[in-house]
N, C-alpha and C. Protein backbone atom coordinates (compact mmCIF):
# COMPACT_ATOMS: atom_id res chain seq x y z
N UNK A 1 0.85 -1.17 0.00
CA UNK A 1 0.00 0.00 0.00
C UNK A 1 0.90 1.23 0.00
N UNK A 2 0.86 2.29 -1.11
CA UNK A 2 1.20 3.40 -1.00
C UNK A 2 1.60 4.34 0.23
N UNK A 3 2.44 4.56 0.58
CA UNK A 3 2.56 5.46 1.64
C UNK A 3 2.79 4.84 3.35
N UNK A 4 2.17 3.26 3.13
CA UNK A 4 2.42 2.86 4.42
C UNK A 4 3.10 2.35 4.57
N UNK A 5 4.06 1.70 6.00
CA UNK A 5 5.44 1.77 6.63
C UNK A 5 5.26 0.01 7.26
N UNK A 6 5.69 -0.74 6.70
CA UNK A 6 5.57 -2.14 7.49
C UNK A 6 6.93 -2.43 7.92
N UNK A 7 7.35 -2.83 9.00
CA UNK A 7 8.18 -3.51 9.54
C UNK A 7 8.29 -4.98 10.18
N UNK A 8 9.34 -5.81 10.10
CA UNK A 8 9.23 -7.12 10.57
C UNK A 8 8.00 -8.31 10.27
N UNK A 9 7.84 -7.43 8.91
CA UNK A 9 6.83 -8.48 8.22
C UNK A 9 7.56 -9.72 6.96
N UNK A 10 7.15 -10.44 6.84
CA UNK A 10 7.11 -11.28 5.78
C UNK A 10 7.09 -11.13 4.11
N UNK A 11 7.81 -11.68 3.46
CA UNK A 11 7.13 -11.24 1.86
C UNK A 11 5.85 -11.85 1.80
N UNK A 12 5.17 -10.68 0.69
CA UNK A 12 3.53 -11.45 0.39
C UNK A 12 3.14 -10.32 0.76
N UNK A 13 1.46 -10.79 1.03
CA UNK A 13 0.70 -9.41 0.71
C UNK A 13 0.83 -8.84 2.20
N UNK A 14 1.25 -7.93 1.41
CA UNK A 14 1.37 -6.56 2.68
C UNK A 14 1.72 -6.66 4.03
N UNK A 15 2.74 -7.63 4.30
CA UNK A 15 2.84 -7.42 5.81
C UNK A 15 2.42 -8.24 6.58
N UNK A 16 1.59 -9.48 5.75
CA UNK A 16 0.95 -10.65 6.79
C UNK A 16 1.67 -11.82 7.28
N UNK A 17 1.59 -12.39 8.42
CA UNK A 17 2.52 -12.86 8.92
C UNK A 17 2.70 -14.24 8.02
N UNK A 18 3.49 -15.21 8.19
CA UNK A 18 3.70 -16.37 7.70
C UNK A 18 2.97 -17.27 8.47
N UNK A 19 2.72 -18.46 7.47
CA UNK A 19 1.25 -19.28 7.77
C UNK A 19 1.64 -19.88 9.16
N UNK A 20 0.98 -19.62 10.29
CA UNK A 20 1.51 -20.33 11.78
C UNK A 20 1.88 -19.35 12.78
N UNK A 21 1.90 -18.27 12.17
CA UNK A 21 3.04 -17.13 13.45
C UNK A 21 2.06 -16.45 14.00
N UNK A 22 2.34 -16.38 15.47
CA UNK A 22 1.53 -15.51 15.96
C UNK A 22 1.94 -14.65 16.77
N UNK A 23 2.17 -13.22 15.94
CA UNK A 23 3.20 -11.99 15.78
C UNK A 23 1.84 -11.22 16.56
N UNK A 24 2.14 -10.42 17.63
CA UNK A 24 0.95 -9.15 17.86
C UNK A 24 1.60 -8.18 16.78
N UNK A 25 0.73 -7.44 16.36
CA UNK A 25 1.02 -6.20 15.65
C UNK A 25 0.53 -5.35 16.32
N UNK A 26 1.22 -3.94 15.72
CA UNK A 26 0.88 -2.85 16.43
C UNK A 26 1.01 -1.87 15.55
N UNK A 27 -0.55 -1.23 15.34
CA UNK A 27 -0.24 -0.09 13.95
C UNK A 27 -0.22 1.14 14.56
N UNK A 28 0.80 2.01 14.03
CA UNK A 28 0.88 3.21 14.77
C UNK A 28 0.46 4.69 13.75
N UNK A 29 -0.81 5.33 14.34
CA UNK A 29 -0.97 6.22 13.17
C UNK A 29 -0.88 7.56 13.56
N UNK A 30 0.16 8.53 13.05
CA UNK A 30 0.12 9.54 13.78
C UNK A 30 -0.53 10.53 12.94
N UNK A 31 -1.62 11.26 13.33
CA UNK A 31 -2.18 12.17 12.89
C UNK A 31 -1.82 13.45 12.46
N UNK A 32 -2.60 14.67 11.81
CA UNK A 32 -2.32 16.02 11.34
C UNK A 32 -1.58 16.76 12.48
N UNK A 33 -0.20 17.41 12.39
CA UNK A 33 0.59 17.64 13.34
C UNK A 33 -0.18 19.21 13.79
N UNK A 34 -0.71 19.74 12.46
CA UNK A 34 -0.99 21.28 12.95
C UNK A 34 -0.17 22.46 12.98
N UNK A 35 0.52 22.17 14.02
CA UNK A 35 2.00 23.15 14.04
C UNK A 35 2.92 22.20 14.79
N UNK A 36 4.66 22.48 14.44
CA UNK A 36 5.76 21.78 14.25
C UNK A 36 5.77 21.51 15.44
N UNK A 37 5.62 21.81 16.75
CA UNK A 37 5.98 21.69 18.23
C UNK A 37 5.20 20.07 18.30
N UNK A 38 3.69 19.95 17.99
CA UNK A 38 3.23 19.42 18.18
C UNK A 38 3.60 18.20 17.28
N UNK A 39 3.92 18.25 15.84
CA UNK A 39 4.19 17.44 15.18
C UNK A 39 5.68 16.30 15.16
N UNK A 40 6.94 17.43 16.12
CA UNK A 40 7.77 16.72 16.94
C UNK A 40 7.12 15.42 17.78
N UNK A 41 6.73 16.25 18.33
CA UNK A 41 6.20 15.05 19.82
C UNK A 41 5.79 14.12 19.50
N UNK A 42 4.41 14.21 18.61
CA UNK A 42 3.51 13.25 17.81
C UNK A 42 5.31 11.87 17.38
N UNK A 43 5.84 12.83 16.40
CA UNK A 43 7.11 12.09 16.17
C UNK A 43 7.65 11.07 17.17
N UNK A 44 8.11 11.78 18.46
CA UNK A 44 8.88 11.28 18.87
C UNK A 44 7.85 10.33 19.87
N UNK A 45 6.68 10.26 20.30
CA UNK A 45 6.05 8.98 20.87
C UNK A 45 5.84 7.69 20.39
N UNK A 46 5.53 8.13 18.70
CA UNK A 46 5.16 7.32 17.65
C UNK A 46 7.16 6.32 17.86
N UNK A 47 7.56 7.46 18.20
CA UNK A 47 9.04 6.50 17.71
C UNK A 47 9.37 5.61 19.45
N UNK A 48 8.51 6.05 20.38
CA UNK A 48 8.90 5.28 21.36
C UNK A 48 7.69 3.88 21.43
N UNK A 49 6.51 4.29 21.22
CA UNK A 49 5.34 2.95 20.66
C UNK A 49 6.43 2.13 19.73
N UNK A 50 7.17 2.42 18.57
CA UNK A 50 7.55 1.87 17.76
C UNK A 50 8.78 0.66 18.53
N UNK A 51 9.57 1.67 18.98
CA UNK A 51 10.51 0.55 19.88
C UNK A 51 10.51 -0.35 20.72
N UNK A 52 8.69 0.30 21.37
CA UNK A 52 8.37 -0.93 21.99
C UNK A 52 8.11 -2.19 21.89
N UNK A 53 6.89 -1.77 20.24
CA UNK A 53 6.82 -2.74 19.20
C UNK A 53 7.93 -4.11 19.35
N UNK A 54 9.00 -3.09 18.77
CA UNK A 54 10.03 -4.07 18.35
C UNK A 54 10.93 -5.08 19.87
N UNK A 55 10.73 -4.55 20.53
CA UNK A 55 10.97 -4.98 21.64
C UNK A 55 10.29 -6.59 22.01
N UNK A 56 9.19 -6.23 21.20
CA UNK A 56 8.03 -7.12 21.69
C UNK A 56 7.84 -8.07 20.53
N UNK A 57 8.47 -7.75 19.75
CA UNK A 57 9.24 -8.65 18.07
C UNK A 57 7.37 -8.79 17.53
N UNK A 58 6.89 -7.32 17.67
CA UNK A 58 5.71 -7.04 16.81
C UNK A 58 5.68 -6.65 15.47
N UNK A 59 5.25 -7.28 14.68
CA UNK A 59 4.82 -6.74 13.57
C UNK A 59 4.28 -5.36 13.56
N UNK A 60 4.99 -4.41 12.79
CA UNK A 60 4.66 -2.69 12.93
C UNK A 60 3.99 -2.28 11.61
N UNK A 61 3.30 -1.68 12.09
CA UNK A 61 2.54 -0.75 10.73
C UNK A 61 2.54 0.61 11.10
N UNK A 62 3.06 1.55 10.41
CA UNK A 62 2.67 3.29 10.26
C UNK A 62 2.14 3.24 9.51
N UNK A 63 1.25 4.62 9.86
CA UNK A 63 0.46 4.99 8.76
C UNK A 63 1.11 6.69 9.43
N UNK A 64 1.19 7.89 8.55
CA UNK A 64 1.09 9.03 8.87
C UNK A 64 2.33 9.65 8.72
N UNK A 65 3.64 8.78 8.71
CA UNK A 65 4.89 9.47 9.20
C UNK A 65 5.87 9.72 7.64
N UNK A 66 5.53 8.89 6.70
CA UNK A 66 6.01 9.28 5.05
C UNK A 66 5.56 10.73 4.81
N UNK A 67 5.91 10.62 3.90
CA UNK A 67 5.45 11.68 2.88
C UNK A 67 4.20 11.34 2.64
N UNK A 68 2.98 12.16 2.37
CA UNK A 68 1.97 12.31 2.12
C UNK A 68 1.73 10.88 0.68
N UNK A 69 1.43 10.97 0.44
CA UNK A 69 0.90 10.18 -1.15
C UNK A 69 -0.51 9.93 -1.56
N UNK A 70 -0.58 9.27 -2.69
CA UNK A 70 -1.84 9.73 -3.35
C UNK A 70 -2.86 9.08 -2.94
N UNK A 71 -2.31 8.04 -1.84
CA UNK A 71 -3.30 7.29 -0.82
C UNK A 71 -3.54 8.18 0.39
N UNK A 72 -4.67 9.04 0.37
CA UNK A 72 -4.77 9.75 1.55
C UNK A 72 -4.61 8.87 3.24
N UNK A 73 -4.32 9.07 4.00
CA UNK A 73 -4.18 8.73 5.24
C UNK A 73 -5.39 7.63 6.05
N UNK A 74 -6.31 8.10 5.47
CA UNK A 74 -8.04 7.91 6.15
C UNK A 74 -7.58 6.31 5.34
N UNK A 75 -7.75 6.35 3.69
CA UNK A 75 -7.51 5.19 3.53
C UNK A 75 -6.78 4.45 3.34
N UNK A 76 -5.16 4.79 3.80
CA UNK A 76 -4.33 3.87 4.25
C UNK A 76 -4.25 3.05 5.60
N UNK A 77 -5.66 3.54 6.63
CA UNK A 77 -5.65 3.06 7.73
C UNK A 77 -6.69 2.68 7.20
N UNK A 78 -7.87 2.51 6.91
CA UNK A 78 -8.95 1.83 6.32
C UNK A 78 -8.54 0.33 5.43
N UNK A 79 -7.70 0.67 4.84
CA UNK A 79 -7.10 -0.23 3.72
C UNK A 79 -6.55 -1.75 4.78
N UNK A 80 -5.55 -0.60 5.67
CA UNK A 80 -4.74 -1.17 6.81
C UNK A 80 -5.63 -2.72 7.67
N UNK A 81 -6.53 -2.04 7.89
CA UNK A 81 -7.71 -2.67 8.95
C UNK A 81 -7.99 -3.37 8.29
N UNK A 82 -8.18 -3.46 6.75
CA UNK A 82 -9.29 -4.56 6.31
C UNK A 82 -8.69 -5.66 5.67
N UNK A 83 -6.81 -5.23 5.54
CA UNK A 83 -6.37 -6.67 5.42
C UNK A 83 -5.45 -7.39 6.56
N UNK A 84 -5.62 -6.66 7.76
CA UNK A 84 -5.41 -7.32 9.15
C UNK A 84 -6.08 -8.87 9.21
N UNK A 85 -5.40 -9.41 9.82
CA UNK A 85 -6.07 -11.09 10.23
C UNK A 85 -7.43 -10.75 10.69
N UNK A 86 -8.28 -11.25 10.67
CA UNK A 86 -9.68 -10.67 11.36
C UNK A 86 -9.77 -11.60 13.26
N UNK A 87 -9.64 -12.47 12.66
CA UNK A 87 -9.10 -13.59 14.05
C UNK A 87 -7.95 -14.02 14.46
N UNK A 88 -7.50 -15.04 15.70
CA UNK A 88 -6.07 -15.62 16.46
C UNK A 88 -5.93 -15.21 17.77
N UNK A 89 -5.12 -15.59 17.99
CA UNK A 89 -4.57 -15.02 19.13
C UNK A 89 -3.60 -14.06 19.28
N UNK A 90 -3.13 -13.68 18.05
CA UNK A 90 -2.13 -12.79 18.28
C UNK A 90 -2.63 -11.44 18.33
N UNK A 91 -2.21 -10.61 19.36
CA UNK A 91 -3.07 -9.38 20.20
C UNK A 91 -2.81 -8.27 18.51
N UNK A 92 -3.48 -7.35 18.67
CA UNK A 92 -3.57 -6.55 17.62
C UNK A 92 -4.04 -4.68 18.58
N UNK A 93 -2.78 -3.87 18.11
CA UNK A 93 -3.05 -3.14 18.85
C UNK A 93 -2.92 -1.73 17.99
N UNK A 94 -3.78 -0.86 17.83
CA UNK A 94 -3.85 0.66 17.06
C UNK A 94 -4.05 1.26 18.57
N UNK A 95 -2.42 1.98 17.73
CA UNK A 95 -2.54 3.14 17.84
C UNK A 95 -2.54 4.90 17.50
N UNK A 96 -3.51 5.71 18.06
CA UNK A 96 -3.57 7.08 17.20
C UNK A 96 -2.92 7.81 18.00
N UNK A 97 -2.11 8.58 17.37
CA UNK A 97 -1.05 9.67 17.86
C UNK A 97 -1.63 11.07 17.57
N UNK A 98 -1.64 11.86 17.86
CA UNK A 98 -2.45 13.24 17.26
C UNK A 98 -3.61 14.19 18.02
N UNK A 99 -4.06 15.00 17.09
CA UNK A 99 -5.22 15.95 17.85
C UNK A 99 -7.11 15.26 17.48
N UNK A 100 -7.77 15.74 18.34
CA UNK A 100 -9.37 15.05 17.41
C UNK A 100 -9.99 16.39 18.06
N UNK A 101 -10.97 16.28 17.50
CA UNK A 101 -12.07 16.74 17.63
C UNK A 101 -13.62 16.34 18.09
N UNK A 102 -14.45 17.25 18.65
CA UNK A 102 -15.70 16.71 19.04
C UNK A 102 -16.85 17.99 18.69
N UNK A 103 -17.83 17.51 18.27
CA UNK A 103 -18.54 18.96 17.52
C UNK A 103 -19.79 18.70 18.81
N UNK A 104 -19.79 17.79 19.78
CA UNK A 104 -21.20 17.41 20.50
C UNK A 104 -22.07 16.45 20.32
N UNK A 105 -21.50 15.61 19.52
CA UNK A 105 -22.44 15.27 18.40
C UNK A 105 -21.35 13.48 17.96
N UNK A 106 -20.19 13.91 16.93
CA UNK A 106 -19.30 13.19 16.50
C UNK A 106 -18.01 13.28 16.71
N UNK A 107 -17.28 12.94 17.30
CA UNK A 107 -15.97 12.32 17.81
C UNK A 107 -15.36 12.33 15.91
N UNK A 108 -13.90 12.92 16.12
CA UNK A 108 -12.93 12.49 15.15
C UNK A 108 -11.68 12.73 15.14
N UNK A 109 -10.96 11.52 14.81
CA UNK A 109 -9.14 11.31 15.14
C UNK A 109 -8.78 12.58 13.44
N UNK A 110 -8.47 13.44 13.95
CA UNK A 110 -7.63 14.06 12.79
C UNK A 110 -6.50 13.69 12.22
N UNK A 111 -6.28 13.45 10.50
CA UNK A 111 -5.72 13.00 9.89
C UNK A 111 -5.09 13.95 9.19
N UNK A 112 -4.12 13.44 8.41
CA UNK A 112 -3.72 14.27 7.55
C UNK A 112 -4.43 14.66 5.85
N UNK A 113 -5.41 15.14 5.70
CA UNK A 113 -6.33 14.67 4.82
C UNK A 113 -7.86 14.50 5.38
N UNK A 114 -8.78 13.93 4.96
CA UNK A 114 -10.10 13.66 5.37
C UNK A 114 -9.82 12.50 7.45
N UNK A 115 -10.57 13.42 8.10
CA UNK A 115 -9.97 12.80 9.50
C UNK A 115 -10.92 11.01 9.72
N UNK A 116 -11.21 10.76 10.28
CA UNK A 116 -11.81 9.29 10.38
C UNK A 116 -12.66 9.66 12.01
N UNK A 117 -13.88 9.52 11.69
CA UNK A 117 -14.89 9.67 13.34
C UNK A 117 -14.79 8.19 14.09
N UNK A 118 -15.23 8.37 15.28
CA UNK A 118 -15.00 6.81 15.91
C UNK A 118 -16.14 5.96 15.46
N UNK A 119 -17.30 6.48 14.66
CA UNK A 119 -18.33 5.42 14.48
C UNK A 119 -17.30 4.77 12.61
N UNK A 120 -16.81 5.77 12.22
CA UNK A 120 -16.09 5.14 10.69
C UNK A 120 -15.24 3.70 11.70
N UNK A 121 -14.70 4.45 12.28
CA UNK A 121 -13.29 3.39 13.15
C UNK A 121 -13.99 1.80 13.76
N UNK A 122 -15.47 2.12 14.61
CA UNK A 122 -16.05 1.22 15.34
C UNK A 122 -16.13 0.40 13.67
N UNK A 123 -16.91 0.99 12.93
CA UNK A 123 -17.40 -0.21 11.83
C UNK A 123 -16.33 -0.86 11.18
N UNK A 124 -14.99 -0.46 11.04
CA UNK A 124 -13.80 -0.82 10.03
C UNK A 124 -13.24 -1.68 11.30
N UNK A 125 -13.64 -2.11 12.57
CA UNK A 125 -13.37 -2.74 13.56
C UNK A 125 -13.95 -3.76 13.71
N UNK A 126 -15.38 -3.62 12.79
CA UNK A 126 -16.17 -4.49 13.50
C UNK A 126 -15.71 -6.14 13.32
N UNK A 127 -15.00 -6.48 12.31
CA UNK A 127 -15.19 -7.71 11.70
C UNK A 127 -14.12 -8.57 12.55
N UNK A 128 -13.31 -7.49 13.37
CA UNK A 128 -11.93 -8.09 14.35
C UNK A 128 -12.63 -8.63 15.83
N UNK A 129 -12.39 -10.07 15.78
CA UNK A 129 -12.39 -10.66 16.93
C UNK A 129 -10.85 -10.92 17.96
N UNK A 130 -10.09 -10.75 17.17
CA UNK A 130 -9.10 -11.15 18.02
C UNK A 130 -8.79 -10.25 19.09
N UNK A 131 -7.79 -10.69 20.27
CA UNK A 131 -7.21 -9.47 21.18
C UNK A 131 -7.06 -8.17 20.88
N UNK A 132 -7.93 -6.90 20.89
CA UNK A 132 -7.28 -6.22 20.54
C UNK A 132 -7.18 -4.99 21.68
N UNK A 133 -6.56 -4.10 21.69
CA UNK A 133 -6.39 -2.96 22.04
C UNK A 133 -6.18 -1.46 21.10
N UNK A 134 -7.15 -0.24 21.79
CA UNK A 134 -7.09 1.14 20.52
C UNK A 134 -6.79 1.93 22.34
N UNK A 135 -5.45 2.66 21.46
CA UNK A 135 -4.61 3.48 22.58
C UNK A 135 -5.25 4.95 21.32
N UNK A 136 -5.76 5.73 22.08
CA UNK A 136 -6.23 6.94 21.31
C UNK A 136 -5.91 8.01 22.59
N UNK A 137 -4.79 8.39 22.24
CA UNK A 137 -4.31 9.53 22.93
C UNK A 137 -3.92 10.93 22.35
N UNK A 138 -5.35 11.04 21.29
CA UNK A 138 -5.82 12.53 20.88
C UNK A 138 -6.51 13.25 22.04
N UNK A 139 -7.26 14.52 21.57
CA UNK A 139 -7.95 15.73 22.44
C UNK A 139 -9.27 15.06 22.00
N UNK A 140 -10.08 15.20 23.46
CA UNK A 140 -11.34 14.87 22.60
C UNK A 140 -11.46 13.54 22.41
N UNK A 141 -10.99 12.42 22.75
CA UNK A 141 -10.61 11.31 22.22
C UNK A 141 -11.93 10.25 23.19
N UNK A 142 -12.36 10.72 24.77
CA UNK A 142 -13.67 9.87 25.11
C UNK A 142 -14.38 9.52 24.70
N UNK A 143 -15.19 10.19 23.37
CA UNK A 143 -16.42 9.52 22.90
C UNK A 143 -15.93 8.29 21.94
N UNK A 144 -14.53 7.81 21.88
CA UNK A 144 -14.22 6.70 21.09
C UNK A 144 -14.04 5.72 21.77
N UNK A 145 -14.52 6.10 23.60
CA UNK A 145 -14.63 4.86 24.67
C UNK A 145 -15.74 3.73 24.45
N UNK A 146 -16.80 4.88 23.96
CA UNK A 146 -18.01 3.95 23.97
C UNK A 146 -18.40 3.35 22.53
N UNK A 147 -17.67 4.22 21.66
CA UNK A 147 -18.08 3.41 20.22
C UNK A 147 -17.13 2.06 19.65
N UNK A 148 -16.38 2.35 20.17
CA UNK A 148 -15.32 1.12 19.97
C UNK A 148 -15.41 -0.24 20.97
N UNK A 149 -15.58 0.39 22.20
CA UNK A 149 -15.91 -1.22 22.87
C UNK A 149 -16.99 -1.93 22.70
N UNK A 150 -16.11 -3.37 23.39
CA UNK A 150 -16.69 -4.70 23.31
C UNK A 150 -16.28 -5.43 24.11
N UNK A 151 -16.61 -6.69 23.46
CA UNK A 151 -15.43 -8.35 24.31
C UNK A 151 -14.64 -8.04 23.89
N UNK A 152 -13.41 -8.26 24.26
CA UNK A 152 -12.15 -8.50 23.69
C UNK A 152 -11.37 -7.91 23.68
N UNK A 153 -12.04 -6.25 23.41
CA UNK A 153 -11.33 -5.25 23.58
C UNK A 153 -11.03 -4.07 24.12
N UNK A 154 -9.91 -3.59 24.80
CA UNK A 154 -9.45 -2.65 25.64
C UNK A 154 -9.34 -1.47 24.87
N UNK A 155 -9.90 -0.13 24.78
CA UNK A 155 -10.07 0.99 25.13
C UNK A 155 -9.04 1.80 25.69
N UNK A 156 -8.53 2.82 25.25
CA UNK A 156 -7.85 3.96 26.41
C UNK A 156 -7.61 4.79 26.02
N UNK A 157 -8.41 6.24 26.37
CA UNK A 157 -8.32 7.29 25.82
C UNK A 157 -7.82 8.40 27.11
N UNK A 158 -6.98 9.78 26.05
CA UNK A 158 -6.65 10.70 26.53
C UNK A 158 -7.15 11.69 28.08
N UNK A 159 -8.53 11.71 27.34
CA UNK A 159 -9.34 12.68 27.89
C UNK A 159 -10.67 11.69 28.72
N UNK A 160 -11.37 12.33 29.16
CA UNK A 160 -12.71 12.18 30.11
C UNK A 160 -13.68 12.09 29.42
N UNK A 161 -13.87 13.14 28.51
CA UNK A 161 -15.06 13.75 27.87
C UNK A 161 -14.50 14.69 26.26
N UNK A 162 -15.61 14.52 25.50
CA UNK A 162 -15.06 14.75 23.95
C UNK A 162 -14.84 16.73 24.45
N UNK A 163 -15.27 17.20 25.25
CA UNK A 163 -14.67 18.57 25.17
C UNK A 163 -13.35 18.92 26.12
């Protein structure tokens, strides 16, 4: 996929593990920086999630940290999700790096490009049973407590409340 960042994957399509392995992955997406102060940081957490990753001999996915390309962001993490294993045991963990928004109404992780709301995120989720975990440590990031959970999966956001 255009623009996105796989590490410690396998040849074949895109990053999927080899028939038997059960690799947790961990996709890391860092969002619209805004201004440079902020877009450091975003940087440099994304690069400490990342080491952890590897620490943890996870299969890594970025989305956000290339150069832009003609695959906007929204659907390189869309794309991302829908050729993830859907089942296993091996834990599966997104995470969003960045700012969101809340209008009162709809929750959304800002992207670089068209942003993604947590009900887009809950449905591009829905089909995953396996372990997973969504670390969303945007502004605004609570109302993606309640649209995203379930069984299985752990939740953890920034804030209290989408304002």
């Amino acid at each position: 996929m255009a623009g996105c960042l796989v590490y410690g994957a396998t040849a074949g399509a895109r990053g999927s593990a080899s028939a038997g392995e059960e690799k947790p992955t961990v996709m890391i997406v860092v969002g619209a920086a805004g201004e440079a102060q902020y877009g450091e940081a975003f940087v440099k957490w994304a690069d400490q999630w990342k080491s952890a990753a590897k620490q943890a001999k996870a299969r890594i996915i970025e989305i956000g940290r290339d150069e832009p390309s003609e695959v906007e962001d929204r659907e390189q993490l869309r794309l991302s999700l829908e050729t993830e294993p859907r089942s296993g045991n091996n834990e599966f963990w997104l995470v969003l790096i960045g700012h969101g928004t809340f209008d009162g109404e709809v929750a959304k992780f800002n992207l670089r490009g068209p942003d993604v709301s947590a009900a887009e995120l809950a449905e591009w989720l829905e089909p995953v049973s396996r372990p997973t975990a969504v670390v969303n440590v945007s502004s605004s990031s609570a109302p993606f407590l309640n649209r995203l959970s379930r069984d299985g999966r752990v939740i953890v956001t920034a804030t209290r409340s989408g304002y």
